[in-house]
N, C-alpha and C. Protein backbone atom coordinates (compact mmCIF):
# COMPACT_ATOMS: atom_id res chain seq x y z
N UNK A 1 87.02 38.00 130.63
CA UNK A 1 86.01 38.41 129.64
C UNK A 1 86.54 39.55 128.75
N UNK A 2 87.21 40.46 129.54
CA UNK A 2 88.24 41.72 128.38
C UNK A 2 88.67 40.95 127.76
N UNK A 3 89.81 40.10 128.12
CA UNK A 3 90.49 39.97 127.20
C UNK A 3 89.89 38.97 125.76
N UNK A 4 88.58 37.81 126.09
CA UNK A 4 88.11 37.62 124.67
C UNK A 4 87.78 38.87 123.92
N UNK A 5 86.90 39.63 124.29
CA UNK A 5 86.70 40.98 123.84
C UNK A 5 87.40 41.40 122.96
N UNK A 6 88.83 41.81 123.56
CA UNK A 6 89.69 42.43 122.93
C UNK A 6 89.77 41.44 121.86
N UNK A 7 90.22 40.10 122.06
CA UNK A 7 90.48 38.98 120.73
C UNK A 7 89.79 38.92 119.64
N UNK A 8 88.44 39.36 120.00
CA UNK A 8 87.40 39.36 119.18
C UNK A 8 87.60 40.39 118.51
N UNK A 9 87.73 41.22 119.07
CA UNK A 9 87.75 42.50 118.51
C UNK A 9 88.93 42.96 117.47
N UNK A 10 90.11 42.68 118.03
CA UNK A 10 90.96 42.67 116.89
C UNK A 10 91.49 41.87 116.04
N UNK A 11 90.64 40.56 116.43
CA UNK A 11 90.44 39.67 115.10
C UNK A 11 89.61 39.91 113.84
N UNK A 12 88.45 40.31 114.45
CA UNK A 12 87.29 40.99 113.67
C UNK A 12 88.32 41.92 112.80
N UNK A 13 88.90 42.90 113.66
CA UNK A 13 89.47 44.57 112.21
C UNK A 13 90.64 43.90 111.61
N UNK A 14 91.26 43.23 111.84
CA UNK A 14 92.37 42.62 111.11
C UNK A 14 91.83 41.73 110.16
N UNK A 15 91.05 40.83 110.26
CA UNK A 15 89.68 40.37 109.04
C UNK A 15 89.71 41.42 108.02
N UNK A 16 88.76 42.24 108.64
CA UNK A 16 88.32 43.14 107.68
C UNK A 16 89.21 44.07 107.02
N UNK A 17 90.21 44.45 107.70
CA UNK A 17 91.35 45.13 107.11
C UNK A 17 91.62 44.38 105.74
N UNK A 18 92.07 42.81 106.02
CA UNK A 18 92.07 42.30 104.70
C UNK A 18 91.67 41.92 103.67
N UNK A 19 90.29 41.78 104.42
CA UNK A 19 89.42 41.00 103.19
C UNK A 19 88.44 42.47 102.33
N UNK A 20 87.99 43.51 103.45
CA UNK A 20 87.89 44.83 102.63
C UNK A 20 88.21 45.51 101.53
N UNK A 21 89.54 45.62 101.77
CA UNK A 21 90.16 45.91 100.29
C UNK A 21 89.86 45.36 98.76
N UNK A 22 89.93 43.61 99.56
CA UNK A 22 89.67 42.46 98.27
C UNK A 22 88.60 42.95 97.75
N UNK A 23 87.26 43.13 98.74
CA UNK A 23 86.08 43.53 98.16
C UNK A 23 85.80 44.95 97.86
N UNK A 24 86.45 45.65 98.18
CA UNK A 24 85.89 46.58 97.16
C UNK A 24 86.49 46.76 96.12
N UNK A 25 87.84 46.11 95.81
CA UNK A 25 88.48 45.94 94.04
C UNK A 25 87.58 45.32 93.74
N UNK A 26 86.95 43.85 94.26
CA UNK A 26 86.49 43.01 93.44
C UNK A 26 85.23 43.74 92.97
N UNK A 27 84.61 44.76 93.66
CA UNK A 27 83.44 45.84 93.31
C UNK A 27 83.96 46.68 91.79
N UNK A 28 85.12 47.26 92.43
CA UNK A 28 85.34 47.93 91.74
C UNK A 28 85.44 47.48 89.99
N UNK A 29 86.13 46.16 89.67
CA UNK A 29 85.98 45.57 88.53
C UNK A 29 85.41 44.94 87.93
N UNK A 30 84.51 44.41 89.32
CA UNK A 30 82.82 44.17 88.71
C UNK A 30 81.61 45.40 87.92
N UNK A 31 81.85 46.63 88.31
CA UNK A 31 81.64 47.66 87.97
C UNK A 31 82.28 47.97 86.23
N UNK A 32 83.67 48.14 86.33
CA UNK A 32 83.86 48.16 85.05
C UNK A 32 84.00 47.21 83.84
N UNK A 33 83.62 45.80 84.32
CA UNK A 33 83.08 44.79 83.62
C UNK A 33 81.92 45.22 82.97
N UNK A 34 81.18 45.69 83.86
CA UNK A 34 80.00 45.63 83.82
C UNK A 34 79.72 47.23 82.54
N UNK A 35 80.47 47.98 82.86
CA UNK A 35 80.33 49.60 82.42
C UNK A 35 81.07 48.97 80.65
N UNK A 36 81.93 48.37 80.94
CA UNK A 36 82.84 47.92 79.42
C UNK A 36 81.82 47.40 78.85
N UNK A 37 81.70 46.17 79.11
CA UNK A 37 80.74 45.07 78.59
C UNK A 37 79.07 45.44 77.78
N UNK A 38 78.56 46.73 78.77
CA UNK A 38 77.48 47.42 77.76
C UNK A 38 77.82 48.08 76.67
N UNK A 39 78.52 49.13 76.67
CA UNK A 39 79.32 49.87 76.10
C UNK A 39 79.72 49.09 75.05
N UNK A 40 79.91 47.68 74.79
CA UNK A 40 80.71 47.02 73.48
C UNK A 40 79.50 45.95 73.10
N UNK A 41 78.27 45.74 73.59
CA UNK A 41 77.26 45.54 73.13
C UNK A 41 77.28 44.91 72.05
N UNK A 42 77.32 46.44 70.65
CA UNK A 42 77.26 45.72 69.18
C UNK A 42 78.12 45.40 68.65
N UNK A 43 79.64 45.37 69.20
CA UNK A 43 80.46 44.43 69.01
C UNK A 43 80.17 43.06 69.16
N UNK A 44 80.12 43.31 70.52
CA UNK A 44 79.72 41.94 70.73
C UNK A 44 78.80 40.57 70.20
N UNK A 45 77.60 41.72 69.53
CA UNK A 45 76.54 41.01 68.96
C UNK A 45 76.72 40.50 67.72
N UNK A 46 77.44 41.33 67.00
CA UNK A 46 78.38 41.42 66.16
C UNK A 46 79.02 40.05 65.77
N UNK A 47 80.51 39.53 66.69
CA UNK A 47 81.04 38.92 66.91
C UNK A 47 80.60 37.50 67.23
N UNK A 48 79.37 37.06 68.14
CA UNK A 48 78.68 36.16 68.53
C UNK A 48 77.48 36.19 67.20
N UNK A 49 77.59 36.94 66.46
CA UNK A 49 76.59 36.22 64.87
C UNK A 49 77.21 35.77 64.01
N UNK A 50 78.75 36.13 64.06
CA UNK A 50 79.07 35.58 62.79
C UNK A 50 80.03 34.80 63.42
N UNK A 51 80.77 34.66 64.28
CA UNK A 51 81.45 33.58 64.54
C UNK A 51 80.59 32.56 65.22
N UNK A 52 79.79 32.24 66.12
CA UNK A 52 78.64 31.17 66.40
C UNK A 52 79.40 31.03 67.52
N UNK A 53 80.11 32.40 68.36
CA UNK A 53 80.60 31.75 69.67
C UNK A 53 79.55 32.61 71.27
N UNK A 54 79.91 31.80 71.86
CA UNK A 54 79.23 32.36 73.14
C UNK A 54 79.72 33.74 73.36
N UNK A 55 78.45 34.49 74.02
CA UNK A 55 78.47 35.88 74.45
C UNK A 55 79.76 36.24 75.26
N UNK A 56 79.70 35.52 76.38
CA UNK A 56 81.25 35.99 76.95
C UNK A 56 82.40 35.86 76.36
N UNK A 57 82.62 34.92 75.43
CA UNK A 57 84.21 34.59 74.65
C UNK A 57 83.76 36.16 73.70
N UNK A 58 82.70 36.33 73.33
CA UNK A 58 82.69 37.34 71.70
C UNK A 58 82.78 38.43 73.24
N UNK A 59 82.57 38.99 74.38
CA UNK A 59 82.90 40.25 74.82
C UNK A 59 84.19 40.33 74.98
N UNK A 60 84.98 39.00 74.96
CA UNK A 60 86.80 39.36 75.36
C UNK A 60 87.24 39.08 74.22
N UNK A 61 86.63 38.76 73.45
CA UNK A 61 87.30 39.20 71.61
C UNK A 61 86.98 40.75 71.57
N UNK A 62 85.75 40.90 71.60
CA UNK A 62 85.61 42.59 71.50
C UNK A 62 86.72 43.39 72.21
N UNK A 63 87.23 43.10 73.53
CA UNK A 63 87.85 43.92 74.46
C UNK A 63 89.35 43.44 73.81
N UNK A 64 89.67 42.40 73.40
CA UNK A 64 90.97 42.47 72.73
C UNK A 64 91.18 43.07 71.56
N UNK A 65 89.92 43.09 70.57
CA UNK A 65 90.07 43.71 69.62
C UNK A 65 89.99 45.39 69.37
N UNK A 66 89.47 46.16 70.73
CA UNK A 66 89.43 47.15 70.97
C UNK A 66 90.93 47.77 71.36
N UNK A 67 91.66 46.43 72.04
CA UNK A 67 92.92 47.20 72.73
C UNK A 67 93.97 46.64 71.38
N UNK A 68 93.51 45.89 70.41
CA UNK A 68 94.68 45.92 69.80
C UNK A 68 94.59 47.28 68.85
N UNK A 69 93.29 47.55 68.71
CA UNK A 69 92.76 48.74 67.31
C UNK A 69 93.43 50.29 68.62
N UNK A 70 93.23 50.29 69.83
CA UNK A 70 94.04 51.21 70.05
C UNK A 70 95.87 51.22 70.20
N UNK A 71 96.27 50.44 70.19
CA UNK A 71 98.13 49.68 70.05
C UNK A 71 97.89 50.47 68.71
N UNK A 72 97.52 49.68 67.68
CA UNK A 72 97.89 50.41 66.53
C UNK A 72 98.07 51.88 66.23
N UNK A 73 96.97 52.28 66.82
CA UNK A 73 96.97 53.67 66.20
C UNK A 73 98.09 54.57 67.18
N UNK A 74 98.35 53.78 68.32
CA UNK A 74 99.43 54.47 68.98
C UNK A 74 100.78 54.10 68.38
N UNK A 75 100.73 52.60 67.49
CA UNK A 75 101.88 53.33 66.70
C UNK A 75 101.84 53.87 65.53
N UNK A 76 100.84 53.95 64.63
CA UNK A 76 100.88 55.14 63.82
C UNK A 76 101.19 56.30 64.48
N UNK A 77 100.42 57.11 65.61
CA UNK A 77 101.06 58.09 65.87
C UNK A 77 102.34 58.37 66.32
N UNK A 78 102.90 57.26 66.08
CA UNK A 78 104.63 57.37 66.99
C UNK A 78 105.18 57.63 65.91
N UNK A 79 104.61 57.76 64.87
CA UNK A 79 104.87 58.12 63.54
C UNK A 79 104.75 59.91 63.09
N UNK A 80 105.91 60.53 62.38
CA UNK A 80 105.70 62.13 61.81
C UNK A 80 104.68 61.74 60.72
N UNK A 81 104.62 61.13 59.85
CA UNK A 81 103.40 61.13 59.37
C UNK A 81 102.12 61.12 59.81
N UNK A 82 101.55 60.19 60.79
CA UNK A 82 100.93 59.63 61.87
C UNK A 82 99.81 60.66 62.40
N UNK A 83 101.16 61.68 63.17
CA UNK A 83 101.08 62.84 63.97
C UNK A 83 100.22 63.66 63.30
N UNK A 84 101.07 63.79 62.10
CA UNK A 84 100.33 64.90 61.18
C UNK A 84 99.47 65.03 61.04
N UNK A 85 99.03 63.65 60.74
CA UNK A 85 97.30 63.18 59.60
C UNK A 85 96.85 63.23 60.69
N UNK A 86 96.75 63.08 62.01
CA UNK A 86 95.84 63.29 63.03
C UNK A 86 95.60 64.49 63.37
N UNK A 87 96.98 65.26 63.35
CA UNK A 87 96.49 66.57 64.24
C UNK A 87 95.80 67.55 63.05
N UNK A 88 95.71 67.50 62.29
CA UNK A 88 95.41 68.00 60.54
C UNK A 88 93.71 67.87 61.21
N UNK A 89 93.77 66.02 61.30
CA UNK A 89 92.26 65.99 61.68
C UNK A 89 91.70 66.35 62.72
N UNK A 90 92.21 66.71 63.86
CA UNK A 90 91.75 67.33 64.96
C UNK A 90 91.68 68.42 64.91
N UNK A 91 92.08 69.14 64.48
CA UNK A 91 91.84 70.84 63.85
C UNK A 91 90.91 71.20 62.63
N UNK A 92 90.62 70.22 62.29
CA UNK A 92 90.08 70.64 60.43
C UNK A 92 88.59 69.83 60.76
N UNK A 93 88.47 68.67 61.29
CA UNK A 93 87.35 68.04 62.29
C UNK A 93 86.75 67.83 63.18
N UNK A 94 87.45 67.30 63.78
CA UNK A 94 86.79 66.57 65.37
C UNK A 94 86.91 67.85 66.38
N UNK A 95 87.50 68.76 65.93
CA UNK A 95 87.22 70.21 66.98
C UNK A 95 85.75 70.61 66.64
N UNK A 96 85.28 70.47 65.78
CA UNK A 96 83.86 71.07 65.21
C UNK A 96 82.68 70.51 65.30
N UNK A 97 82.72 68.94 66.42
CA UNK A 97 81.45 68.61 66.56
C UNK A 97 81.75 68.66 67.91
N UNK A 98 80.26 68.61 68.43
CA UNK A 98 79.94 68.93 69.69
C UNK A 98 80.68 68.49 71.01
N UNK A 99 80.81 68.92 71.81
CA UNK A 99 81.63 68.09 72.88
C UNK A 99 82.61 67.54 72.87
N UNK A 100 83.37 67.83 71.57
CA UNK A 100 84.25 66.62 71.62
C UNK A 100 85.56 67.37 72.43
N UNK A 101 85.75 68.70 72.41
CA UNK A 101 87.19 69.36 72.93
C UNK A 101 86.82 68.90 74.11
N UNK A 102 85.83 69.02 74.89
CA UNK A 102 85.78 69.14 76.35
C UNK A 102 86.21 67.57 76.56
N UNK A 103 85.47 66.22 75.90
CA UNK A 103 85.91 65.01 76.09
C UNK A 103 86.93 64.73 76.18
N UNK A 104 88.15 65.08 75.18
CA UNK A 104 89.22 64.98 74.67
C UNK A 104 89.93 65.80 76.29
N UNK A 105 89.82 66.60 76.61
CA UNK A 105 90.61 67.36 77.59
C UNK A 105 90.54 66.65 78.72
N UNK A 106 89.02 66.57 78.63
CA UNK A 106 88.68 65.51 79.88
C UNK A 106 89.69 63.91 80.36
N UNK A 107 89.59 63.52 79.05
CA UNK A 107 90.26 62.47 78.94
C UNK A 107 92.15 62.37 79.14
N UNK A 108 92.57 63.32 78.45
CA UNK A 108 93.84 63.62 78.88
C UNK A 108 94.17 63.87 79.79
N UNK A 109 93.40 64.62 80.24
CA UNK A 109 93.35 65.28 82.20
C UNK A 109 93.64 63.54 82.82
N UNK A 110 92.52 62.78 83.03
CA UNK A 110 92.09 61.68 83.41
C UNK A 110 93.46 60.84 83.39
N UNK A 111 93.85 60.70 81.99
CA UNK A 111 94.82 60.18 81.70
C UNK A 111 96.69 60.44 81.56
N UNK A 112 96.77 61.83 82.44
CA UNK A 112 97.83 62.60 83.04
C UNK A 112 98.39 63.18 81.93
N UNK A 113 98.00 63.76 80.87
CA UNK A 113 98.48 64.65 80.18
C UNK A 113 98.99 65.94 80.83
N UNK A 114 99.58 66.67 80.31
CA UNK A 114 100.23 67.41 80.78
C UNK A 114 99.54 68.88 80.83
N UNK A 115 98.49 69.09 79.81
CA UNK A 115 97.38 69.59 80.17
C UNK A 115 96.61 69.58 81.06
N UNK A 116 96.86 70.86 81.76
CA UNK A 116 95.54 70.44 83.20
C UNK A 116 94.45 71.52 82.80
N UNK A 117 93.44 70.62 82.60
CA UNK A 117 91.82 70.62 82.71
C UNK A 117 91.03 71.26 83.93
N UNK A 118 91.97 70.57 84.88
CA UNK A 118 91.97 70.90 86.37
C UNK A 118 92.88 71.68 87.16
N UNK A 119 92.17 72.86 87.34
CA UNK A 119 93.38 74.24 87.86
C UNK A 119 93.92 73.98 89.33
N UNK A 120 92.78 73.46 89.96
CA UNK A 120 93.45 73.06 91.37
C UNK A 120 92.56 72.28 92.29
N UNK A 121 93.12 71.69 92.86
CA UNK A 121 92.21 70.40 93.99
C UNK A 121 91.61 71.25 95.08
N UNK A 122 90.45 71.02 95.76
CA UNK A 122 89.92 71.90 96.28
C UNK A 122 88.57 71.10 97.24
N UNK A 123 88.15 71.79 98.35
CA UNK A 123 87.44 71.29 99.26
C UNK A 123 86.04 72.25 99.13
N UNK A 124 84.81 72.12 98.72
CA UNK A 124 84.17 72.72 98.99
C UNK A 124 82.83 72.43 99.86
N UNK A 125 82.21 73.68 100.30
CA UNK A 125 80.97 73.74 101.43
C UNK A 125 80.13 74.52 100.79
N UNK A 126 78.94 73.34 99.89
CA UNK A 126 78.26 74.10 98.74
C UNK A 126 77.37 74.02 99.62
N UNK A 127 77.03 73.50 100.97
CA UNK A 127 75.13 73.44 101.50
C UNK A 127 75.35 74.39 103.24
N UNK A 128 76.06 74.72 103.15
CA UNK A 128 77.04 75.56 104.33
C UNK A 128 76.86 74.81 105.59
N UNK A 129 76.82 73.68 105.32
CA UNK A 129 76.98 72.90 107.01
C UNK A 129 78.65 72.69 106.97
N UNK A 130 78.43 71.44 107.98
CA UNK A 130 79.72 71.12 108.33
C UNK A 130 80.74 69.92 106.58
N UNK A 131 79.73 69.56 105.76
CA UNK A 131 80.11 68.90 105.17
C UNK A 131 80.95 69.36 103.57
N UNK A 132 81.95 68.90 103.49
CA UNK A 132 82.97 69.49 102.51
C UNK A 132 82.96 67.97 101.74
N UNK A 133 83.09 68.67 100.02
CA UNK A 133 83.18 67.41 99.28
C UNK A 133 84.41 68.11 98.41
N UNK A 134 85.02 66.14 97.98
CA UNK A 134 86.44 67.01 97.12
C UNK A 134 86.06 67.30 95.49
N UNK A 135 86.65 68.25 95.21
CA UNK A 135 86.41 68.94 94.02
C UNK A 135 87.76 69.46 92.98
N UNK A 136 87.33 69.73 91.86
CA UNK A 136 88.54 70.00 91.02
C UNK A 136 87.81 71.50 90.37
N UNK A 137 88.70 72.72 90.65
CA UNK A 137 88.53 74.11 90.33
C UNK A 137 88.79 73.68 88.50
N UNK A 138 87.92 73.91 87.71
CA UNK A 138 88.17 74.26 86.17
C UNK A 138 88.05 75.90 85.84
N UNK A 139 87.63 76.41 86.91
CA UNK A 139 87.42 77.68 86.36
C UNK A 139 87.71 79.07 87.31
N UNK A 140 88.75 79.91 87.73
CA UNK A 140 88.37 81.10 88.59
C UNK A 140 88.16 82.39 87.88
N UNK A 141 87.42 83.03 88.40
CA UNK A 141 86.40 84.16 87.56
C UNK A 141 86.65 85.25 87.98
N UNK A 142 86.45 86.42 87.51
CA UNK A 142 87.30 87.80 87.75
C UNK A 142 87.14 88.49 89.38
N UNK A 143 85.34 88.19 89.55
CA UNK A 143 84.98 88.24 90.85
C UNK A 143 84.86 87.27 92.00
N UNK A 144 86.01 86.77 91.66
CA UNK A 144 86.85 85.83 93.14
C UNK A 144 85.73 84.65 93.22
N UNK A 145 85.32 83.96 92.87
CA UNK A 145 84.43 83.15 92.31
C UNK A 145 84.97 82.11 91.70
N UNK A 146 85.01 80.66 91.68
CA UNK A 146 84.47 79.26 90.69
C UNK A 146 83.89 78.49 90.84
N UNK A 147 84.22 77.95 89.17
CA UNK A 147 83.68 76.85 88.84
C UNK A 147 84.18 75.78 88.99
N UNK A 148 83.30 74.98 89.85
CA UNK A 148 84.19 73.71 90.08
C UNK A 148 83.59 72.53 89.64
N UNK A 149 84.64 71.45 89.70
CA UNK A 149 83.33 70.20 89.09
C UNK A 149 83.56 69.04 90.51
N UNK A 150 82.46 68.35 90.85
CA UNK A 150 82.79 67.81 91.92
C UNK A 150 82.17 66.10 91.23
N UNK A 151 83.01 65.53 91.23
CA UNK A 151 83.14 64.16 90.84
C UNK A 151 82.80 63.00 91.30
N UNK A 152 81.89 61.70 90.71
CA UNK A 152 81.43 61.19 91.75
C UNK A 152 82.10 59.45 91.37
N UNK A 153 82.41 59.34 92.85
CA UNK A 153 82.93 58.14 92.85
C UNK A 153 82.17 56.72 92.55
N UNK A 154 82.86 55.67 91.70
CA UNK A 154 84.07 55.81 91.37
C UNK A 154 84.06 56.12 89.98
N UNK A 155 83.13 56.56 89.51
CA UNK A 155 83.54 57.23 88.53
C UNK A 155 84.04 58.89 87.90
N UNK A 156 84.57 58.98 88.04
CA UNK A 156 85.07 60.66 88.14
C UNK A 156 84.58 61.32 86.77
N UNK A 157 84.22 60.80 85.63
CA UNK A 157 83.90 62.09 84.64
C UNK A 157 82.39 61.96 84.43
N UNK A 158 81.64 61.60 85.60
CA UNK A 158 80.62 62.05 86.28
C UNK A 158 80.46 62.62 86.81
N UNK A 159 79.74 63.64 87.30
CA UNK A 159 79.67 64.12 88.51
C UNK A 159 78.78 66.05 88.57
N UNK A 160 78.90 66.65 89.15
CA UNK A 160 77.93 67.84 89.04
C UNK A 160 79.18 69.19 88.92
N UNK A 161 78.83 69.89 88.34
CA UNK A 161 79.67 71.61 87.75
C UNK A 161 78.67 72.75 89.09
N UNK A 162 79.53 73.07 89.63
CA UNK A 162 79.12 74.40 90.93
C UNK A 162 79.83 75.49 90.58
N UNK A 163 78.94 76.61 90.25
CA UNK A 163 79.19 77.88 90.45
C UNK A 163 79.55 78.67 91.75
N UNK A 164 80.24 78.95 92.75
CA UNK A 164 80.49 79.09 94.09
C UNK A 164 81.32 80.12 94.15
N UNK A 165 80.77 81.01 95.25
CA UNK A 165 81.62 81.97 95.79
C UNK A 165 82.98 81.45 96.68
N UNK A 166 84.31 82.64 96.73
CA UNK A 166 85.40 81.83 97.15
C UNK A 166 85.46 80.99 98.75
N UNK A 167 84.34 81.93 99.62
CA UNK A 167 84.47 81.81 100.59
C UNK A 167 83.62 80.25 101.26
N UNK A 168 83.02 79.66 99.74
CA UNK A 168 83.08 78.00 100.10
C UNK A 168 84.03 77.50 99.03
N UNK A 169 85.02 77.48 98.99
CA UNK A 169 86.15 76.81 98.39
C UNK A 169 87.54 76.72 98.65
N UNK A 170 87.81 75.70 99.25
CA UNK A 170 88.93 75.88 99.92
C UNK A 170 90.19 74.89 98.91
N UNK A 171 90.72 76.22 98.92
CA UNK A 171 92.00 75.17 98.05
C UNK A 171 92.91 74.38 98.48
N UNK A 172 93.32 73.05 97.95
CA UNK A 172 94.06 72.36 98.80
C UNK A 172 95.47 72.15 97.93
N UNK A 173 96.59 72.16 98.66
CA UNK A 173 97.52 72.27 97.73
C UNK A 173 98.11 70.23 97.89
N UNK A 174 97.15 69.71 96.78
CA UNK A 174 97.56 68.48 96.37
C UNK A 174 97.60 67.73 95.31
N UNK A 175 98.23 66.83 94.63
CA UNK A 175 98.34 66.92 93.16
C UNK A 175 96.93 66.03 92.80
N UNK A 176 96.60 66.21 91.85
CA UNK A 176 94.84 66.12 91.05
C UNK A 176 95.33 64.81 90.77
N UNK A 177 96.50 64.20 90.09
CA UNK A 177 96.78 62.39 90.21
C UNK A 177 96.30 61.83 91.46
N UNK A 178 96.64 62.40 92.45
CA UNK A 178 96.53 61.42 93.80
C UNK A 178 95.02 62.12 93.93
N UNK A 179 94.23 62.83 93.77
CA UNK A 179 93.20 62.88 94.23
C UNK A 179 91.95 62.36 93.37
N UNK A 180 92.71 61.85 92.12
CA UNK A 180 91.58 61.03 91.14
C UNK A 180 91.66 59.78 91.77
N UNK A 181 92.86 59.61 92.21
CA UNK A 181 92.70 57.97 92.49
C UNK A 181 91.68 57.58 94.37
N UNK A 182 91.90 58.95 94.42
CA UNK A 182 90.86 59.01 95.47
C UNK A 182 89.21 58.62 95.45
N UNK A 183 88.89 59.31 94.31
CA UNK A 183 88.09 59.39 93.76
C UNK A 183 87.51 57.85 93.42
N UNK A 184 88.49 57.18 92.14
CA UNK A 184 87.84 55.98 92.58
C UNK A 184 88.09 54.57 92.92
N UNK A 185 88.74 55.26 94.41
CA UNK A 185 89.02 54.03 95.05
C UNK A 185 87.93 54.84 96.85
N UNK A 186 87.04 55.26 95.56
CA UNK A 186 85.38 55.40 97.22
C UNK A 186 86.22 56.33 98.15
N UNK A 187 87.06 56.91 98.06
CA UNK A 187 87.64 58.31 98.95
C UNK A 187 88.53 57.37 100.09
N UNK A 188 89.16 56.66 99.89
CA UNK A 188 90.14 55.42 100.45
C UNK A 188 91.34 56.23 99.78
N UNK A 189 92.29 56.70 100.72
CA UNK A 189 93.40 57.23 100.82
C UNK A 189 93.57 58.79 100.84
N UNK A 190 91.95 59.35 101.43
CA UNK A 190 91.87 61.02 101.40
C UNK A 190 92.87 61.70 103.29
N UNK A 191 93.49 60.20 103.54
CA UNK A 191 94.05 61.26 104.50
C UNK A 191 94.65 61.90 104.37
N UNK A 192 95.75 61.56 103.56
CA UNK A 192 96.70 62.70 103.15
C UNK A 192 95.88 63.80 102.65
N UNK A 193 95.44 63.97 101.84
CA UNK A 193 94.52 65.25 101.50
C UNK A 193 94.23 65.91 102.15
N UNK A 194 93.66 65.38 103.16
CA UNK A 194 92.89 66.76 104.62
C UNK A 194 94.38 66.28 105.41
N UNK A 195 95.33 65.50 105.66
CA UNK A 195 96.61 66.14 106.16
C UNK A 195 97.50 67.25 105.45
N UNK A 196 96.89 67.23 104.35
CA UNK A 196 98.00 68.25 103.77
C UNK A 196 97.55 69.81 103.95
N UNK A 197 95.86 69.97 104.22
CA UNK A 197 95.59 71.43 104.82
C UNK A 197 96.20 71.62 106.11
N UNK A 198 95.96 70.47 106.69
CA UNK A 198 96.75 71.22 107.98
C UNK A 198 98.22 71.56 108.26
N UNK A 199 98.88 70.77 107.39
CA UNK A 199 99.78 71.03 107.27
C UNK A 199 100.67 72.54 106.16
N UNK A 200 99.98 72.74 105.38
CA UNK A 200 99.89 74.27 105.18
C UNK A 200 99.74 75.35 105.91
């Protein structure tokens, strides 16, 4: 009788080991199907009035026509002219309406610019129990104090801004790439992360 047990049993986690993963990508890109696909809306509506084609063909025209309109402008900017006329406009414009520096930083951050947005990866205990959530320090303050933003999976430039004293913030020395992808892949691969405090 153990030994079906056992058969069962590690048939069952070896299952799930494999087919787990499948499903939560397949979550995961059902999600940003789903997050794209609103988001391009009046494209879409757009596209399906004047060409007379079905909604789903006009959302993957929209999504091709979105990634070819960004190709381009990445090679204009591969361009000294390019460069110019943009950064001209990012200083003389788009710095001057609302939100947009923080987006823009945000986004580079996100997208591994070399700008960090994010001063350091960090564990905090904002409700003082036993429970620690991962966080990215944007801010330390003269009186030993930050601001942190704590991100919610899987979307990361969601999430809530905490004002916190140091003594719930624990810094972790790990790089903010590997801990976005933490982020959203549902906190799937945070061992290293809490291995790397102890290992400090």
């Amino acid at each position: 009788m153990s030994k079906i047990k056992s058969f069962i049993k590690t048939t069952l986690m070896g299952g799930a080991l494999v087919v787990l993963p499948i499903v939560v990508l397949l979550l995961v890109f059902n999600w940003l199907y789903e997050f794209v696909t609103d988001k391009i809306k009046p494209i879409t509506y757009i596209l399906s009035e004047t060409t007379r084609i079905q909604e789903f063909y006009a959302s993957i025209a929209a999504l091709v026509l979105i990634i070819l309109i960004f190709f381009i402008v990445g090679i204009l900017l591969k361009t000294s002219l390019g460069r110019f006329t943009f950064d001209y406009f990012d200083r003389k414009v788009l710095v001057k309406l609302p939100l947009y520096k923080i987006i823009r930083d945000t986004t580079k951050q996100l997208f591994g610019s070399d700008k960090m947005l994010f001063k350091h990866v960090a564990l905090v205990n904002i409700w003082g129990n036993d429970t620690r959530m991962t966080a990215f320090i944007t801010e330390a303050h003269d009186d030993g104090s930050y601001t942190v933003f704590v991100p919610s999976g899987p979307a990361p430039t969601a999430g809530f801004i905490f004002h916190l004293s140091a003594d719930k913030v624990q810094k972790v020395n790990y790089p903010v790439d590997k801990t976005m992808k933490t982020i959203l892949s549902f906190g799937a691969g945070s061992k290293e992360l809490i291995n790397s405090i102890s290992e400090a």
